[in-house]
Protein backbone atom coordinates (compact mmCIF):
# COMPACT_ATOMS: atom_id res chain seq x y z
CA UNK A 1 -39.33 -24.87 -103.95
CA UNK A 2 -39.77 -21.28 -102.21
CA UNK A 3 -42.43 -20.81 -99.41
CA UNK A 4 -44.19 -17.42 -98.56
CA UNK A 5 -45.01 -15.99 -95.07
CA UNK A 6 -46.90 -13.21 -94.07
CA UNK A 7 -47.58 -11.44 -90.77
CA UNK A 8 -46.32 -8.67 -88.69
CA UNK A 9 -42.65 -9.63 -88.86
CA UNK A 10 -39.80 -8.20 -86.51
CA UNK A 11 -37.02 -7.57 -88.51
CA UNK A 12 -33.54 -6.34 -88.16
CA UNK A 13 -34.79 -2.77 -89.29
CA UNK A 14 -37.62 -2.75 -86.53
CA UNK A 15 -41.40 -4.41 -86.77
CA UNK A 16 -42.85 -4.76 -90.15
CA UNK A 17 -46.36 -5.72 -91.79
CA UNK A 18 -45.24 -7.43 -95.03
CA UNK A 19 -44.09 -10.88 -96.05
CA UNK A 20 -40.88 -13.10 -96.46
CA UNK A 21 -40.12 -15.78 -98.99
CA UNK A 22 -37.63 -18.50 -98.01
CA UNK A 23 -35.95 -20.28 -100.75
CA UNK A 24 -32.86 -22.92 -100.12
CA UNK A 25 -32.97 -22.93 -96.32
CA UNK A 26 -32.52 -18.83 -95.99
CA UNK A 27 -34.67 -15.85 -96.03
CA UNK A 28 -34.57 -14.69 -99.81
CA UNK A 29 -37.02 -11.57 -99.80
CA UNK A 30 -38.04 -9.45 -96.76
CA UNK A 31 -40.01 -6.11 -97.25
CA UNK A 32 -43.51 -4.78 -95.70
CA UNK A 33 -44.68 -1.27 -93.92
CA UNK A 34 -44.40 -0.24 -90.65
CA UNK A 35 -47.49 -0.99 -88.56
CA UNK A 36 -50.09 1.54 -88.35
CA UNK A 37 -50.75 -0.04 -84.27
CA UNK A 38 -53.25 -2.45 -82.93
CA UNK A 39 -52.25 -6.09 -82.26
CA UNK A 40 -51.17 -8.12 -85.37
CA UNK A 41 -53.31 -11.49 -86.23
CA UNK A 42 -49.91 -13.21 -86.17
CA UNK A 43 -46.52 -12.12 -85.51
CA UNK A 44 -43.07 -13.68 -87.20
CA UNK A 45 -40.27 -14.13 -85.02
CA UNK A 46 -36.38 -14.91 -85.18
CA UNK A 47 -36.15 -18.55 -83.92
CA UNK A 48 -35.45 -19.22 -80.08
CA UNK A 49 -31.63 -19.91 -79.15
CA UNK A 50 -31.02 -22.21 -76.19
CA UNK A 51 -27.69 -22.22 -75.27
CA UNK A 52 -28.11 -24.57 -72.37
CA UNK A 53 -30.13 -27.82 -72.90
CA UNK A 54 -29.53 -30.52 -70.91
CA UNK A 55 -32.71 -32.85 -72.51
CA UNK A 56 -36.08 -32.98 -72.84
CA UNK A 57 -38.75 -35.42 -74.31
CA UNK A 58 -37.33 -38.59 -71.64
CA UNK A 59 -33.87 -38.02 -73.20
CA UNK A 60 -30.54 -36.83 -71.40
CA UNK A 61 -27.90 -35.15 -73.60
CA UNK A 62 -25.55 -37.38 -70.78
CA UNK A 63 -26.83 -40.45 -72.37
CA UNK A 64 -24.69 -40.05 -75.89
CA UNK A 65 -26.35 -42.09 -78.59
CA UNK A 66 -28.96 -40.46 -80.20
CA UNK A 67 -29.98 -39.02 -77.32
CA UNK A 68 -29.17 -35.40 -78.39
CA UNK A 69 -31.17 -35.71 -81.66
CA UNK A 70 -34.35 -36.73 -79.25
CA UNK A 71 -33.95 -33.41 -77.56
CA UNK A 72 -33.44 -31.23 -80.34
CA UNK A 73 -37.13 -32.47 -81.76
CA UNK A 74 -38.35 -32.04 -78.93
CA UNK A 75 -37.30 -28.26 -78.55
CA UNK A 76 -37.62 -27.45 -81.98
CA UNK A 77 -41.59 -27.87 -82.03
CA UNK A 78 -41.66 -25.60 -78.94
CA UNK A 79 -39.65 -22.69 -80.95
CA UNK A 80 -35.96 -23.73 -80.22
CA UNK A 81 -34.59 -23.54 -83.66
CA UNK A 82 -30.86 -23.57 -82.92
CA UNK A 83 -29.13 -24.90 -79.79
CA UNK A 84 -25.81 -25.86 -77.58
CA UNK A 85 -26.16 -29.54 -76.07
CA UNK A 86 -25.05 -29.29 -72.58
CA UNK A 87 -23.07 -31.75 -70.39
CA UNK A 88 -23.01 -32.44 -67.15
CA UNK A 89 -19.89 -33.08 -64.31
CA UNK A 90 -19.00 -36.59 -64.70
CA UNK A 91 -16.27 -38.79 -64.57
CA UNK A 92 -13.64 -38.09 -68.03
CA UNK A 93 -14.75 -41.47 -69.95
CA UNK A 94 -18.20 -40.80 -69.64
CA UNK A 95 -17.93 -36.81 -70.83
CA UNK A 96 -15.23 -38.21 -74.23
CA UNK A 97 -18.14 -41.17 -74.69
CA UNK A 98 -20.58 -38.44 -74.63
CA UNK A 99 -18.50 -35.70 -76.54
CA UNK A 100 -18.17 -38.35 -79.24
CA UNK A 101 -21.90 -38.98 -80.04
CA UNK A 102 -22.69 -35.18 -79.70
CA UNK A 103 -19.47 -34.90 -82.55
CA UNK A 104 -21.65 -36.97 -84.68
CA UNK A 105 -25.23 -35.07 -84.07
CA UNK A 106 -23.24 -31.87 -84.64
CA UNK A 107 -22.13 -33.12 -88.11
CA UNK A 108 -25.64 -33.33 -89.76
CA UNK A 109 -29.28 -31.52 -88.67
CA UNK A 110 -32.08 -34.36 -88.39
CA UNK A 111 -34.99 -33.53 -90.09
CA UNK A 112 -37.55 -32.23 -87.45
CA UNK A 113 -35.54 -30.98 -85.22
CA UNK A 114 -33.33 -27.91 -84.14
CA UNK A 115 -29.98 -27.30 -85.27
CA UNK A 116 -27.23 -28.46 -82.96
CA UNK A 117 -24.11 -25.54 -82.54
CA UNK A 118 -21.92 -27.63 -80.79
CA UNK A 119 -21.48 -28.42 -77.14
CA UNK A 120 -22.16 -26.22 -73.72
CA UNK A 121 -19.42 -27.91 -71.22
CA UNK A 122 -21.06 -27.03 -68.02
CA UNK A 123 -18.45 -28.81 -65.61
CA UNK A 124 -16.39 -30.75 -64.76
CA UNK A 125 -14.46 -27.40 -64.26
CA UNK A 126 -16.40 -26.03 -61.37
CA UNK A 127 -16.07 -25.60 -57.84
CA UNK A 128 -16.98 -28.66 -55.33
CA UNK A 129 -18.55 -26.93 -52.99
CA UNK A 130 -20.97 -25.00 -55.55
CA UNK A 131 -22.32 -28.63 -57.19
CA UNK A 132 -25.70 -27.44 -57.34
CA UNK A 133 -27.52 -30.21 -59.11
CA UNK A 134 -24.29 -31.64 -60.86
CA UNK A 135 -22.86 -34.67 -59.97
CA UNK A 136 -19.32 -35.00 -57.65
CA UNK A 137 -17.21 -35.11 -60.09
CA UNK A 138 -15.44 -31.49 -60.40
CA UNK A 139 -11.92 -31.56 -61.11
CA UNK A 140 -9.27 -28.59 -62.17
CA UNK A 141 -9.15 -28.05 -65.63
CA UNK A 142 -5.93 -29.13 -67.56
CA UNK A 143 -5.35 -27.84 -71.67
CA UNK A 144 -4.51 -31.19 -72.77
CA UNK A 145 -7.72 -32.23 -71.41
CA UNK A 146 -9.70 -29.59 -73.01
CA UNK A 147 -7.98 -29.93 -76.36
CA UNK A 148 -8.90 -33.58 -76.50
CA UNK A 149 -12.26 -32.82 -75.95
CA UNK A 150 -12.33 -30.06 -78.88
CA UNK A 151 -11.47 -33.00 -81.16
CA UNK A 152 -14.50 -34.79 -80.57
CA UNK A 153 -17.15 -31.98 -80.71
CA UNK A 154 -17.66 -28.67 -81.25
CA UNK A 155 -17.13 -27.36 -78.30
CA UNK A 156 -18.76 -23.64 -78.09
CA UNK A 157 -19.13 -22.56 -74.67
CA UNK A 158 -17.53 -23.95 -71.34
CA UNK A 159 -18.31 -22.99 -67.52
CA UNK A 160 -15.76 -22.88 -65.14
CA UNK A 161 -14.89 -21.90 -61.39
CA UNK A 162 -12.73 -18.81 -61.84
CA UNK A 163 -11.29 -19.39 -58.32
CA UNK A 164 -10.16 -22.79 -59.11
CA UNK A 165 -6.58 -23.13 -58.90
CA UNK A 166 -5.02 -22.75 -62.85
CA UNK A 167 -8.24 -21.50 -63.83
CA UNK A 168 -7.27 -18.07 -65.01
CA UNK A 169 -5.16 -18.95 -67.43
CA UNK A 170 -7.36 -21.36 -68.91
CA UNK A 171 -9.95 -18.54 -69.18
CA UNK A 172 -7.25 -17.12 -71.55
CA UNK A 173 -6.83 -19.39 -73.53
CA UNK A 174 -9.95 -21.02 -74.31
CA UNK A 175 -10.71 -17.29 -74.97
CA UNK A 176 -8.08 -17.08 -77.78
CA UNK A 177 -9.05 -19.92 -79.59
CA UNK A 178 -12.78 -18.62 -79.63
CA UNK A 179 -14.48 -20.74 -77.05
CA UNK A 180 -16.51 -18.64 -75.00
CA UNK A 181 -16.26 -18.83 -71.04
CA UNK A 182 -18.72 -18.04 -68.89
CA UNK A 183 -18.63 -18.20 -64.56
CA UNK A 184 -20.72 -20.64 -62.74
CA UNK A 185 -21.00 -23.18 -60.05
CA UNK A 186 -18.34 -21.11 -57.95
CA UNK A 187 -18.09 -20.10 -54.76
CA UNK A 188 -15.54 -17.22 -56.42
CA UNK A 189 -15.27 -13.99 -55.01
CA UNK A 190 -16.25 -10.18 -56.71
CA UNK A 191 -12.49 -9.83 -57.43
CA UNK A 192 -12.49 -13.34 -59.05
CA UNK A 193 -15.15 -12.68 -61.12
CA UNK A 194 -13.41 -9.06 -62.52
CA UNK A 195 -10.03 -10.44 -62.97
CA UNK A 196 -11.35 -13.46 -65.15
CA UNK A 197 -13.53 -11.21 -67.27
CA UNK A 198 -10.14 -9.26 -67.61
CA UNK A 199 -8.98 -12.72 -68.58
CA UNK A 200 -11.31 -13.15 -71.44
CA UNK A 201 -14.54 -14.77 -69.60
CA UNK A 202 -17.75 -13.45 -71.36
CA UNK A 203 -20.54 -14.39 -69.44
CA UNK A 204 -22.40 -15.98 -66.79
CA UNK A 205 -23.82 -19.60 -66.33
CA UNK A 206 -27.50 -19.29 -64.62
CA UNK A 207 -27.03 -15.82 -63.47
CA UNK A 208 -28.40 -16.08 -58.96
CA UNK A 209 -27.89 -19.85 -59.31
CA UNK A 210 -24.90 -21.97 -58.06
CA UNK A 211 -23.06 -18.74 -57.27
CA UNK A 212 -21.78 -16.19 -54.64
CA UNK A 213 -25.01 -13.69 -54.46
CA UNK A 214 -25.00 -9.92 -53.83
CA UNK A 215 -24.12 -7.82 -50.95
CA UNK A 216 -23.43 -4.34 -50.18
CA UNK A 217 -20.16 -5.23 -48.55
CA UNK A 218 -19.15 -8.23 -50.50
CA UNK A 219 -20.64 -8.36 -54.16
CA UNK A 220 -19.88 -11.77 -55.06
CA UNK A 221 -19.81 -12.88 -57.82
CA UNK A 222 -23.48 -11.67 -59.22
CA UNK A 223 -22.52 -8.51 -58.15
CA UNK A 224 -19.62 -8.51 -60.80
CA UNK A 225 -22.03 -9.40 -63.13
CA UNK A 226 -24.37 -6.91 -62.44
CA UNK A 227 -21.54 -3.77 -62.33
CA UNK A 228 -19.49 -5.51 -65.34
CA UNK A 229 -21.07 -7.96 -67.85
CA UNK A 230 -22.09 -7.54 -71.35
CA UNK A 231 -23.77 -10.90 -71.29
CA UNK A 232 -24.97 -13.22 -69.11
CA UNK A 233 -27.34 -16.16 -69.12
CA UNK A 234 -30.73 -16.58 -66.88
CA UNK A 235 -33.60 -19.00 -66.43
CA UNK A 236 -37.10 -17.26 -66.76
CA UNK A 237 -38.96 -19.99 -65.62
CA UNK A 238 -40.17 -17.65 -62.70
CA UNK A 239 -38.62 -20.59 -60.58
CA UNK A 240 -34.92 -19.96 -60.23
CA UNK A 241 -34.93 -16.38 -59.75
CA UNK A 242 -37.38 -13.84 -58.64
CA UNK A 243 -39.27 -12.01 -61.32
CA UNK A 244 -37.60 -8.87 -59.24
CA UNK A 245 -34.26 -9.81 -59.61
CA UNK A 246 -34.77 -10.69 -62.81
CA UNK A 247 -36.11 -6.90 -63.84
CA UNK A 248 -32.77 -6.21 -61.75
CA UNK A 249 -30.58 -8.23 -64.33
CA UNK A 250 -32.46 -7.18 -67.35
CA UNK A 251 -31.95 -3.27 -66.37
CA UNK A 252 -28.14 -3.81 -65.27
CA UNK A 253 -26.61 -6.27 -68.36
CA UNK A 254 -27.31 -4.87 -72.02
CA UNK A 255 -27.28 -7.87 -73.33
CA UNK A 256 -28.66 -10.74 -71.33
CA UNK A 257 -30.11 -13.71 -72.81
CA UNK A 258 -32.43 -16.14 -71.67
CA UNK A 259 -31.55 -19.98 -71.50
CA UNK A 260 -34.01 -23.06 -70.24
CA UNK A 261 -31.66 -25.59 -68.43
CA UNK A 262 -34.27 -28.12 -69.41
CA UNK A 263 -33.82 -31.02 -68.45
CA UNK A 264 -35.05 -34.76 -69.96
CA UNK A 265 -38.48 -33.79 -68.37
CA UNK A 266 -39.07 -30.92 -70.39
CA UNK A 267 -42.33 -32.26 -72.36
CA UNK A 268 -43.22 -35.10 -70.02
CA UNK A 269 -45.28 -35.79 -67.17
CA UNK A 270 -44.30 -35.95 -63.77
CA UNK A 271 -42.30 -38.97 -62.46
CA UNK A 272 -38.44 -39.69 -61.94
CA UNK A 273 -35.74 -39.09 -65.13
CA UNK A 274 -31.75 -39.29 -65.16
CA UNK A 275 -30.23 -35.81 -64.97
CA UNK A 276 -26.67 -37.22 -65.66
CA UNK A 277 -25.77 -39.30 -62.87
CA UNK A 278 -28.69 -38.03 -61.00
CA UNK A 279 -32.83 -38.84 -60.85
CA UNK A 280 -34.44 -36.22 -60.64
CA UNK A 281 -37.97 -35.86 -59.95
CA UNK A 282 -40.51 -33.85 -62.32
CA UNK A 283 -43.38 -32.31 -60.02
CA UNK A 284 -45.54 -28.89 -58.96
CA UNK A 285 -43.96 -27.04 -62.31
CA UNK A 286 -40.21 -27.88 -61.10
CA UNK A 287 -37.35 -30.56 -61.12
CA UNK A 288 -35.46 -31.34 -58.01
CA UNK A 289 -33.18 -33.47 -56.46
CA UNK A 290 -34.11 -35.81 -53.41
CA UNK A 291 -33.29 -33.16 -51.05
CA UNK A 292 -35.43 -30.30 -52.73
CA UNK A 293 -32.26 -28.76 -54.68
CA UNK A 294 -33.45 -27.17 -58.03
CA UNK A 295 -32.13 -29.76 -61.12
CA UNK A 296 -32.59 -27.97 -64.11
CA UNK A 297 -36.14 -27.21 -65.47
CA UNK A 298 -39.10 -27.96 -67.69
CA UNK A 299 -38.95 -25.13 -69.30
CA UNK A 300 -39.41 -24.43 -73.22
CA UNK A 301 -38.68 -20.83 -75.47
CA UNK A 302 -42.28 -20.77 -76.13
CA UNK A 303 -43.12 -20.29 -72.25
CA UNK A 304 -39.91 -18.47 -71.90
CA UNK A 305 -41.39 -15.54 -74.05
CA UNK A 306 -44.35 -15.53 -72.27
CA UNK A 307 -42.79 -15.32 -69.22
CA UNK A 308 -40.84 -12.42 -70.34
CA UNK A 309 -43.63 -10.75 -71.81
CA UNK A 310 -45.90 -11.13 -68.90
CA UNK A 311 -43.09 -9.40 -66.20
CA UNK A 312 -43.40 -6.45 -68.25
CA UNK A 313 -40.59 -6.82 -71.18
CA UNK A 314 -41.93 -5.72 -74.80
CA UNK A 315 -42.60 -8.82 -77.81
CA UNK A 316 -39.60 -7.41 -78.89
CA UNK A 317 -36.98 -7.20 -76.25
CA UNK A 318 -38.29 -10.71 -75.18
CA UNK A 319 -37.66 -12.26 -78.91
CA UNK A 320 -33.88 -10.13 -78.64
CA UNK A 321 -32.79 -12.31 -75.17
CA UNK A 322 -34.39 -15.39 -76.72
CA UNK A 323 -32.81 -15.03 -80.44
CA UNK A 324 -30.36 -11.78 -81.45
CA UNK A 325 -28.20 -12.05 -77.95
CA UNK A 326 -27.56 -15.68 -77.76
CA UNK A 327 -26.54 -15.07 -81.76
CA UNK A 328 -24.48 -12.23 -80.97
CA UNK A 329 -23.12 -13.56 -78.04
CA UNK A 330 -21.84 -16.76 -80.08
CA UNK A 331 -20.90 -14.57 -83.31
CA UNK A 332 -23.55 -16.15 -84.99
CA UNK A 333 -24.60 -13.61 -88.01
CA UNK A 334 -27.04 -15.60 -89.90
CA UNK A 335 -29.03 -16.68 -86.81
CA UNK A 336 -31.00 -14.75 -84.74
CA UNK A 337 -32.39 -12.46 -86.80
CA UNK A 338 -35.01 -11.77 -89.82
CA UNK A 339 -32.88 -10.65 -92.86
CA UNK A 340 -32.22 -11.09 -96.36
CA UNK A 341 -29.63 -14.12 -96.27
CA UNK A 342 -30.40 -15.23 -92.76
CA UNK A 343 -30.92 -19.02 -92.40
CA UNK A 344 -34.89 -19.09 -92.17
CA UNK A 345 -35.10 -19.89 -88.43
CA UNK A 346 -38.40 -18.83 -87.74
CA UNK A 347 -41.25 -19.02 -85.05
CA UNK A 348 -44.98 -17.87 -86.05
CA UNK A 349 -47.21 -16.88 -83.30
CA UNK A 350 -50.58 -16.19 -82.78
CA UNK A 351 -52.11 -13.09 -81.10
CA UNK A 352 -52.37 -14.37 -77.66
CA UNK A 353 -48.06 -15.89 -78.43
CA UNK A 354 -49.14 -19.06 -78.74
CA UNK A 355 -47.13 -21.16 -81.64
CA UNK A 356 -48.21 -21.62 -84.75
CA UNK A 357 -45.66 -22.78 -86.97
CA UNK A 358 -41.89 -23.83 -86.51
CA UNK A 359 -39.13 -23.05 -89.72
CA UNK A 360 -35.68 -24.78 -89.28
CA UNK A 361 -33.65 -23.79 -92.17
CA UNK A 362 -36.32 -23.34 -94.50
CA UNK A 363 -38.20 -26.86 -93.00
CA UNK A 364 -41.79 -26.23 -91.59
CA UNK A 365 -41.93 -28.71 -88.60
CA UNK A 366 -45.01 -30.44 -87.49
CA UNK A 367 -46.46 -29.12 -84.30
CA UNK A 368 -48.62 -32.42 -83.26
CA UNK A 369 -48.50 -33.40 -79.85
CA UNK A 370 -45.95 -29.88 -78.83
């Protein structure tokens, strides 16, 4: 049975007044006028992509089970229609143990909750001396390895050291077989960074964070970012990074998207929760380690647009870094977007961006307790 919506409605042809009818998960009719100005009663909105989770609602994608499927519920009633589950550093039987439950979660979409991509392998690949909040468990990356892994999950999207010994070549050919590769946790140089773009590296992991930062006379790594990259993840929690460097990063990268990093707090009150090997501690708006070290966030799309929206970026360059990049960036053409054939991954908001309603492939989710 179809459903209707109706609302001002950003579509892939610009902002609309009109309706949509879903029928069979996707989008089957799409047409309206363009708005004649003034603020719309309700607006409809790609879903949000998060490709880097880590938990949320108690849960820890680190925990395997049906720990994943916790999360996605959790993210989906706050907008997240679509998502990577992301891993932590950790010792290899604990990341295949993992890799094998997120294999199953991949396979079928609960009901209620967002859509699982495949896995975000953030580590064990990274630099030791760049741990940030992960766990001391980095190691060099080895094919055989990785292979292995890709045969228990989907793995989409990996984060590596480029300076790591090995590591280049590795960037090549996760690149030819489609993975994505994006620079984090590294204590690489500016020349590091370019010559494993060159490599086939696409992006970078918490752009500011857990890397070498900009200067005049040595760019670091965020400097190659900010002269080179197409895309590149950041955390708008107006936490990790400045809302001036982030204006910085939005101006210099076309295509930046926006990713939470939430953690198994997202949702919850404050207290202590597992952060892969780690506790963490949930107070004052953040998540930190023992000795003050930002661990992830609390952060949710909904507040993510907000955010965006309230340091100056338009509704609908906000909804692009939250939905049409991440889709892009992943060569996802039936996400991301509000079109005729689309999967009907939807958000509807209010006037003041405040959710409304949640559509997952055609499902309207309940909202209660979000």
């Amino acid at each position: 049975m179809g459903m209707k919506l109706t609302g001002r409605m950003l579509t892939s042809s610009g902002w609309l007044d009109g309706g949509l009818d879903i029928a069979d998960g996707r989008i089957a009719r799409l047409d309206g006028n363009a708005p004649e100005g003034g603020r719309a009663e309700c607006y409809l909105l790609p879903g949000f992509i998060d490709l880097h989770v880590h938990g949320g609602a108690g849960a820890d994608i680190m925990e395997g089970g049906d720990a994943a499927d916790t999360v996605a519920r959790l993210h989906a009633r706050h907008g997240t229609t679509s998502m990577l589950a992301t891993t932590m550093t950790a010792p290899r039987q604990d990341i295949e143990t993992v890799l094998a439950a997120l294999g199953v979660s991949c396979a079928t979409r609960k009901s209620g909750a967002a859509r699982l991509l495949g896995v975000h392998l953030e580590g064990p690949y990274i630099n030791p001396g760049k741990l940030g909040a992960q766990p001391s468990n980095a190691c060099q990356a080895v094919w055989a390895e990785i292979d292995y892994y890709r045969s228990l999950a989907p793995i989409r999207l990996i984060t590596l050291a480029p300076e790591v010994t090995g590591h280049m070549e590795i960037i090549r050919q996760l690149s030819a077989c489609g993975i994505r590769v994006q620079l984090g946790h590294t204590l690489g140089s500016y020349e590091d960074a370019v010559c494993a773009l060159n490599h086939g590296a696409s992006g970078f992991t918490h752009l500011f964070n857990a890397m070498t930062g900009l200067h005049h006379r040595k760019p670091g790594v965020v400097g190659a970012a900010l002269a080179h990259a197409e895309y590149a993840e950041l955390i708008p929690d107006l936490l990790h990074v400045h809302p001036g460097a982030m204006r910085a990063a939005l101006r210099a990268i076309p295509r930046l998207f926006c990713v939470t990093d939430s953690t198994a707090a997202a949702g919850m009150p404050d207290g202590e929760y597992k952060l892969g090997s780690h506790t963490v501690t949930k107070c004052l708006g953040g998540v930190r380690l023992a000795d003050g070290t930002i661990a992830g966030s609390t952060l949710t799309m909904d507040q993510a647009l907000k955010n965006l929206v309230s340091i100056g970026l338009s509704l609908e360059e906000a909804s692009h870094r939250l939905s049409l990049y991440p889709a892009d960036y992943l060569g996802l053409s039936e996400r991301g977007r509000l079109s005729v054939g689309a999967w009907a991954d939807l958000v509807v908001l209010d006037a003041g961006l405040n959710l409304i309603e949640v559509y997952v492939e055609g499902e309207c989710l309940g909202l209660t307790d979000a």
